[in-house]
Protein backbone atom coordinates (compact mmCIF):
# COMPACT_ATOMS: atom_id res chain seq x y z
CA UNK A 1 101.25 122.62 111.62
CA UNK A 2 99.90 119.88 108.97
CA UNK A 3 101.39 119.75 105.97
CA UNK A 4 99.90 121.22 102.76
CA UNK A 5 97.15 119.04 100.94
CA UNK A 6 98.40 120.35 97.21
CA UNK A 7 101.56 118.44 98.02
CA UNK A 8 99.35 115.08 98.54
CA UNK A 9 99.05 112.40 96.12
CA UNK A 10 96.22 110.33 96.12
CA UNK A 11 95.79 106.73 95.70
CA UNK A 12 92.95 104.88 95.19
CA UNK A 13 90.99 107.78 95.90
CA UNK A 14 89.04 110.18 93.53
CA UNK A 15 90.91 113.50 93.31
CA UNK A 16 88.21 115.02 94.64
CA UNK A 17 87.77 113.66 97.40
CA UNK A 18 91.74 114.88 99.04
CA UNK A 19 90.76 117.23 101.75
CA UNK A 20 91.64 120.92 101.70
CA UNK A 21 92.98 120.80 105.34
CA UNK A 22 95.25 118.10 106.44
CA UNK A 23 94.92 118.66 110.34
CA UNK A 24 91.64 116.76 110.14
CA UNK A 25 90.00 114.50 107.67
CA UNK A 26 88.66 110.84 107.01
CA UNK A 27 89.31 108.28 104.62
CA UNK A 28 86.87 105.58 103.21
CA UNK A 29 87.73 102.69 102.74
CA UNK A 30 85.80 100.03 101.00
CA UNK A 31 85.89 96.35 102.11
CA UNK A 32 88.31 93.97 100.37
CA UNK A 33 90.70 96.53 100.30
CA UNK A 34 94.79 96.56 101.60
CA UNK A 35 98.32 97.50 101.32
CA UNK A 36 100.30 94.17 101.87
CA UNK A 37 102.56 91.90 100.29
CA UNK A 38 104.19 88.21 99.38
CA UNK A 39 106.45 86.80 97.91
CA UNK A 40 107.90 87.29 95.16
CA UNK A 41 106.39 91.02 95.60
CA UNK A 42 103.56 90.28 95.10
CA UNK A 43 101.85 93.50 96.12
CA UNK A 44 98.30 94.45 97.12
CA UNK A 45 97.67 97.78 97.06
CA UNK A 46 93.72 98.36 97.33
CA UNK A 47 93.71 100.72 100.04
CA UNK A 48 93.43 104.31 99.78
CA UNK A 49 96.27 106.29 100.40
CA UNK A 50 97.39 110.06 100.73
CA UNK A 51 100.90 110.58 100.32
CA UNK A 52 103.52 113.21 99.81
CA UNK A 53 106.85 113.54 98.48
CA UNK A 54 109.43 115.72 100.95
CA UNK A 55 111.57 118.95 99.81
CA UNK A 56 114.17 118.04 102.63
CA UNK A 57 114.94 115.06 104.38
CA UNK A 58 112.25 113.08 106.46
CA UNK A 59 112.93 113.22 110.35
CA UNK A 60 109.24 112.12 111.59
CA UNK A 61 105.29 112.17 110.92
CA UNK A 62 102.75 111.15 114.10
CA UNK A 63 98.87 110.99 113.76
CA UNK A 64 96.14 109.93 115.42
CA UNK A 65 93.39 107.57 113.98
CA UNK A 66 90.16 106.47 115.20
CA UNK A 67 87.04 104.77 113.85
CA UNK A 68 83.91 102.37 114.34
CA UNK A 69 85.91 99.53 114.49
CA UNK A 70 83.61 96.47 113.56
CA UNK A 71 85.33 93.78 111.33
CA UNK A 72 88.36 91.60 111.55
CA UNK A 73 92.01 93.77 109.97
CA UNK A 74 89.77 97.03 110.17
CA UNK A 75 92.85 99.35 110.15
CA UNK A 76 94.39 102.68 109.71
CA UNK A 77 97.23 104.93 110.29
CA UNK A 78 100.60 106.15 109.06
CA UNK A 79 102.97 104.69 105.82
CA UNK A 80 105.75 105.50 104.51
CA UNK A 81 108.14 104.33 101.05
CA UNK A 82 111.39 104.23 100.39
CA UNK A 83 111.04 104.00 96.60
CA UNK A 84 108.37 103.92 94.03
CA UNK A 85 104.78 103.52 95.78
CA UNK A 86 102.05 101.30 94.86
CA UNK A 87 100.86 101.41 91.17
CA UNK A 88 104.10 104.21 90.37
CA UNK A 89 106.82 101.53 89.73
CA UNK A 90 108.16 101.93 86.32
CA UNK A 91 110.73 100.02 84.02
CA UNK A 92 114.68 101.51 83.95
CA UNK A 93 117.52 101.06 81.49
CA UNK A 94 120.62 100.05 83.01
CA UNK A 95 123.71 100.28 81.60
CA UNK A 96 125.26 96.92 81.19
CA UNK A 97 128.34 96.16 78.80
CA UNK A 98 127.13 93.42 76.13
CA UNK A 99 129.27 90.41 75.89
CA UNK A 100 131.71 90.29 72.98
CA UNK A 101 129.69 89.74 69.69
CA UNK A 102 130.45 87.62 66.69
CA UNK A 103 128.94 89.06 63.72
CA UNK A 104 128.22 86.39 60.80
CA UNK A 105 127.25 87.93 57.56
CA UNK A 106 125.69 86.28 54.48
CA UNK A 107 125.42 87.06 50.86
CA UNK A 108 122.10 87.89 49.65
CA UNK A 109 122.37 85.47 47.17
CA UNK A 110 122.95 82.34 49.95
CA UNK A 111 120.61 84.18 51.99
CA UNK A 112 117.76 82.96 49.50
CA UNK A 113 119.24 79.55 49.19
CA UNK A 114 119.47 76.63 51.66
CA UNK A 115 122.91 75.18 52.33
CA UNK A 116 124.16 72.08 50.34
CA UNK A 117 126.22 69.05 52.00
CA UNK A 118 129.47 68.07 50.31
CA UNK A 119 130.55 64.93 49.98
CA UNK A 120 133.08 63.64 53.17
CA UNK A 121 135.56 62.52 50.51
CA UNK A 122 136.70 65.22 48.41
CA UNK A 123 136.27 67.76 52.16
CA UNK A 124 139.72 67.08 53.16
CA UNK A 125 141.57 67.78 50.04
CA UNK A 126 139.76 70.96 49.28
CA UNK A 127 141.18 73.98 50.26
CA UNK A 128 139.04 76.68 52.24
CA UNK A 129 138.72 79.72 50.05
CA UNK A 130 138.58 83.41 51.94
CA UNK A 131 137.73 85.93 49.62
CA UNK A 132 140.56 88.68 49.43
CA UNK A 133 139.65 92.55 49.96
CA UNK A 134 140.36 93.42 46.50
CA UNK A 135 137.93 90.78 45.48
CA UNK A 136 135.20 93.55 45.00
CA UNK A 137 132.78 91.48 47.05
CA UNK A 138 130.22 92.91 48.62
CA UNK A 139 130.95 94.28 51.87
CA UNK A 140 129.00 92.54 55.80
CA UNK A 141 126.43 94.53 56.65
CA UNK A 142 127.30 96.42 59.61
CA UNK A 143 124.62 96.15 62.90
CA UNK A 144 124.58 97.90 65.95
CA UNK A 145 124.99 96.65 69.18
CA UNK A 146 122.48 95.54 71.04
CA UNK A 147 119.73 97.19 72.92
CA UNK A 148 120.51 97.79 76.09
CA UNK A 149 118.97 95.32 79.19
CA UNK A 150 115.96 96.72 81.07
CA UNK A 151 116.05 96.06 84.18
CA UNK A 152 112.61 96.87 86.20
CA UNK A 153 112.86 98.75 89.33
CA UNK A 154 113.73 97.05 92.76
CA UNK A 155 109.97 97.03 94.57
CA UNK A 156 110.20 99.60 97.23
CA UNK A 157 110.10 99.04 100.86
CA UNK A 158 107.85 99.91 102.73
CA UNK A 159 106.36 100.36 106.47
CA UNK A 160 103.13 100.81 107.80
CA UNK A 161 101.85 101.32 111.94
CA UNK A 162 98.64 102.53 113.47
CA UNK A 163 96.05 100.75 114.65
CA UNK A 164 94.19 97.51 113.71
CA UNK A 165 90.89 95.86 114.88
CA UNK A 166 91.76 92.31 115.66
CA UNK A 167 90.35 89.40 118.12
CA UNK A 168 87.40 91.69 118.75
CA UNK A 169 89.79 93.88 120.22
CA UNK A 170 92.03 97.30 119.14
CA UNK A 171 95.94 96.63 118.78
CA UNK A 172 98.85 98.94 118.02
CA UNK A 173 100.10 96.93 114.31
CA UNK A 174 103.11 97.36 112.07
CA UNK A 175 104.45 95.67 109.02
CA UNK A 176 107.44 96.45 107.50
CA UNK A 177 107.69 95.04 104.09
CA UNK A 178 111.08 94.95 101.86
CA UNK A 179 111.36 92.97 97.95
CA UNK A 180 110.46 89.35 99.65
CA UNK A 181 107.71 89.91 101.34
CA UNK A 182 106.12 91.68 104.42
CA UNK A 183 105.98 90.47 107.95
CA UNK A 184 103.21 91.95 110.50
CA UNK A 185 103.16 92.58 114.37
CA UNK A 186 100.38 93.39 116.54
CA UNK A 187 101.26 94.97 120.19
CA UNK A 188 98.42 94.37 122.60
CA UNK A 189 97.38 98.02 124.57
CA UNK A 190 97.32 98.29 127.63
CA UNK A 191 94.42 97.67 129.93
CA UNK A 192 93.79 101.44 130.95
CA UNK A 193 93.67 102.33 127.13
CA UNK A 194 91.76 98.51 125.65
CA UNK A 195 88.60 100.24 125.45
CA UNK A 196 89.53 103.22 123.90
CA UNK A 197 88.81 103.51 119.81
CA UNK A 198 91.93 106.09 118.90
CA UNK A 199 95.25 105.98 119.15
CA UNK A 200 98.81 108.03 118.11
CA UNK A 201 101.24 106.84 116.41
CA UNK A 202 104.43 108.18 115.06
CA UNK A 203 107.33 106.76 112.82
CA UNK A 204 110.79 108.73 113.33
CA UNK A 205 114.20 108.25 111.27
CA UNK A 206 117.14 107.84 113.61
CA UNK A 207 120.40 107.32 111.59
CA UNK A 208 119.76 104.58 108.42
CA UNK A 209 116.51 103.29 110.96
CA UNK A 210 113.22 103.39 111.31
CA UNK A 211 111.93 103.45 114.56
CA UNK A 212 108.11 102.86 115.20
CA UNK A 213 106.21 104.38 118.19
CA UNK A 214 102.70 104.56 119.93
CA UNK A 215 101.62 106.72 122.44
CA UNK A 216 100.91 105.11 125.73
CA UNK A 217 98.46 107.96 127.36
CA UNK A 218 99.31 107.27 130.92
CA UNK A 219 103.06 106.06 130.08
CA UNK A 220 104.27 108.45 126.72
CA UNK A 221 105.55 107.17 123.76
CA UNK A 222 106.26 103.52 123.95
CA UNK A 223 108.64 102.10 121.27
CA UNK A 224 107.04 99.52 118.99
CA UNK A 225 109.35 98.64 116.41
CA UNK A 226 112.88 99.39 114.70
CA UNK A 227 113.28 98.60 111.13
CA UNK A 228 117.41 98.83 110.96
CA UNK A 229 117.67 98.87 107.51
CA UNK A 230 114.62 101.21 106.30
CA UNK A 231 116.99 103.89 104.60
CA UNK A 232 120.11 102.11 104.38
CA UNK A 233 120.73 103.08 100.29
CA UNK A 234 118.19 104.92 99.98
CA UNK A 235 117.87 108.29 98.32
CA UNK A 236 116.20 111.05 100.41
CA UNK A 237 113.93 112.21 97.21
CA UNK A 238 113.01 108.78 97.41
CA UNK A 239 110.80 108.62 100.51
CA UNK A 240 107.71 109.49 100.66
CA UNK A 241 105.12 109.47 103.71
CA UNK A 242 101.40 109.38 104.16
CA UNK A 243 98.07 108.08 105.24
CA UNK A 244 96.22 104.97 104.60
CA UNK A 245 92.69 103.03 105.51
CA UNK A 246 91.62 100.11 104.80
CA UNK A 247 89.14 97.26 105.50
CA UNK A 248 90.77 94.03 104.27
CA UNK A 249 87.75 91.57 104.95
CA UNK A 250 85.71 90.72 102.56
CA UNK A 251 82.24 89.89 104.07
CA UNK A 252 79.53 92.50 104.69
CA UNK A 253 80.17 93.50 100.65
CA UNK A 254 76.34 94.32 100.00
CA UNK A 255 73.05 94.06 102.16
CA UNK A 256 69.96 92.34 100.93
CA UNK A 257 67.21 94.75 101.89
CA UNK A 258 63.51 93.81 101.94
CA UNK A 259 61.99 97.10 103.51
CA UNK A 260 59.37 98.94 101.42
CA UNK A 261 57.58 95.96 99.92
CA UNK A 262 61.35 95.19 97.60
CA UNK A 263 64.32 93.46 97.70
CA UNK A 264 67.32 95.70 96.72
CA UNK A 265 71.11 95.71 96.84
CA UNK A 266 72.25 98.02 99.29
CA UNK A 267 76.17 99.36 99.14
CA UNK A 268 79.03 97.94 100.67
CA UNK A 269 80.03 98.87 104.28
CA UNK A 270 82.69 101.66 104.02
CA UNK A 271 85.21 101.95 107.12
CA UNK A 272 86.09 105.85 107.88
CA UNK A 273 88.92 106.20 109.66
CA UNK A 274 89.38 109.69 111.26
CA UNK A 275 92.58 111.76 111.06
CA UNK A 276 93.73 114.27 113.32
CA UNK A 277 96.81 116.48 113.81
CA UNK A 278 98.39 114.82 110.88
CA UNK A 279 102.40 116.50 111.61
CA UNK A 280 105.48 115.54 109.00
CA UNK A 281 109.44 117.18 109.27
């Protein structure tokens, strides 16, 4: 059963444009548009996304995607986070013990003046006067400590698979990106499923991994990818799965057309990807 659509957050999409029924839907997405990163996290997060937060701990999510495939990177398929996603990372305080202080003081009357230079010869017979408590002068003024160090938020990792137009031809792709960067694999089908424009793919947690899967239709499920260290310290409010499109090249922005007697600027080329049986534990 597909998860509920009130639960979804979206990004980079209008909020009404989420769908009402999860099970099947499409997403748009424009051209220059991505979820990737370099270093030093360095993120690019242009593509729309549909994600959800979990009330118990993730175990798996499969769907399968399909589209008009046409230009190079055309993508789409299933992501998840382990930490703040794209455009939600925010600024902590964290606690950290400030270094031992030494508080200097000044009058207010040598606060207004500048400091005079004695003369080296009379500076080593004149004695240093401290003024004595009962001197009645006017107590240091007493400051606080100081603030404490903000520390912004580690950038989360994050893992993406589904399937990618590449080489004129459809591929199985993953990239698994952590705070240095993001690496990306592409798994060539097989021959008996080349030609075909959808495919099913499915990440699973299995102890602190992440293991990545596509379904082979003649074969099953054929293991893609395991990410070792996906949910190693990680928090299980912290992860949060979801859908994403996008169409990363850039050319094929507008359209010059001349029909009618006028020239006119026609919109950019929108890849839909197509959704179906969308399932998250």
């Amino acid at each position: 059963m597909p998860p509920a659509s009130t639960s979804f957050t979206p990004l980079n999409i209008p909020n009404d444009v989420v769908p009402e029924w999860m099970g099947s839907f499409t997403l748009a997405a424009s051209p220059n548009t991505d979820l990737w990163r370099k270093p030093p996290s360095r993120d690019t997060s242009t593509a729309p996304i549909l994600y959800t937060a979990l009330r118990n701990p993730f175990i798996a999510a499969e769907v399968t995607v399909s589209a008009d495939w046409e230009l190079e990177w055309d993508q789409g398929g299933l992501v998840i986070f382990a930490g703040a996603p794209p455009g939600q990372i925010t600024a902590v305080a964290t606690a950290i013990d400030p270094p031992n202080i030494v508080e200097l003081s000044l009058d207010d009357d040598s606060a207004t003046t500048s400091p005079s230079i004695s003369e080296p010869s009379s500076a080593y017979n004149t004695p240093i006067q401290t003024p004595s408590p009962e001197s009645g002068s006017q107590s240091p003024r007493e400051r606080g400590p100081p603030p404490p160090y903000v520390q912004p938020v580690p950038a989360a990792k994050w893992v993406k698979v589904g399937l990618e137009f590449c080489n004129n031809a459809c591929h199985a792709t993953s990239v698994v990106a952590n705070s240095d960067g993001a690496d990306w694999s592409l798994s060539a089908l097989p021959p008996h499923h080349a030609r075909r424009l959808d495919l099913r793919v499915k990440i699973e947690r299995i102890g602190y991994a992440l293991w990545v899967w596509y379904e082979d239709e003649v074969l099953g499920w054929k293991k893609l990818r395991e990410v070792t260290w996906f949910f190693w310290g990680v928090e299980d409010k912290a992860v949060r799965v979801g859908v994403y499109a996008s169409r990363p090249a850039n050319f094929g922005m507008s359209v010059f057309d001349r029909r009618n007697g006028g020239g006119q600027y026609v919109g950019a080329r929108n890849l839909c990807v197509d959704f179906e049986g969308l399932e998250i534990f």
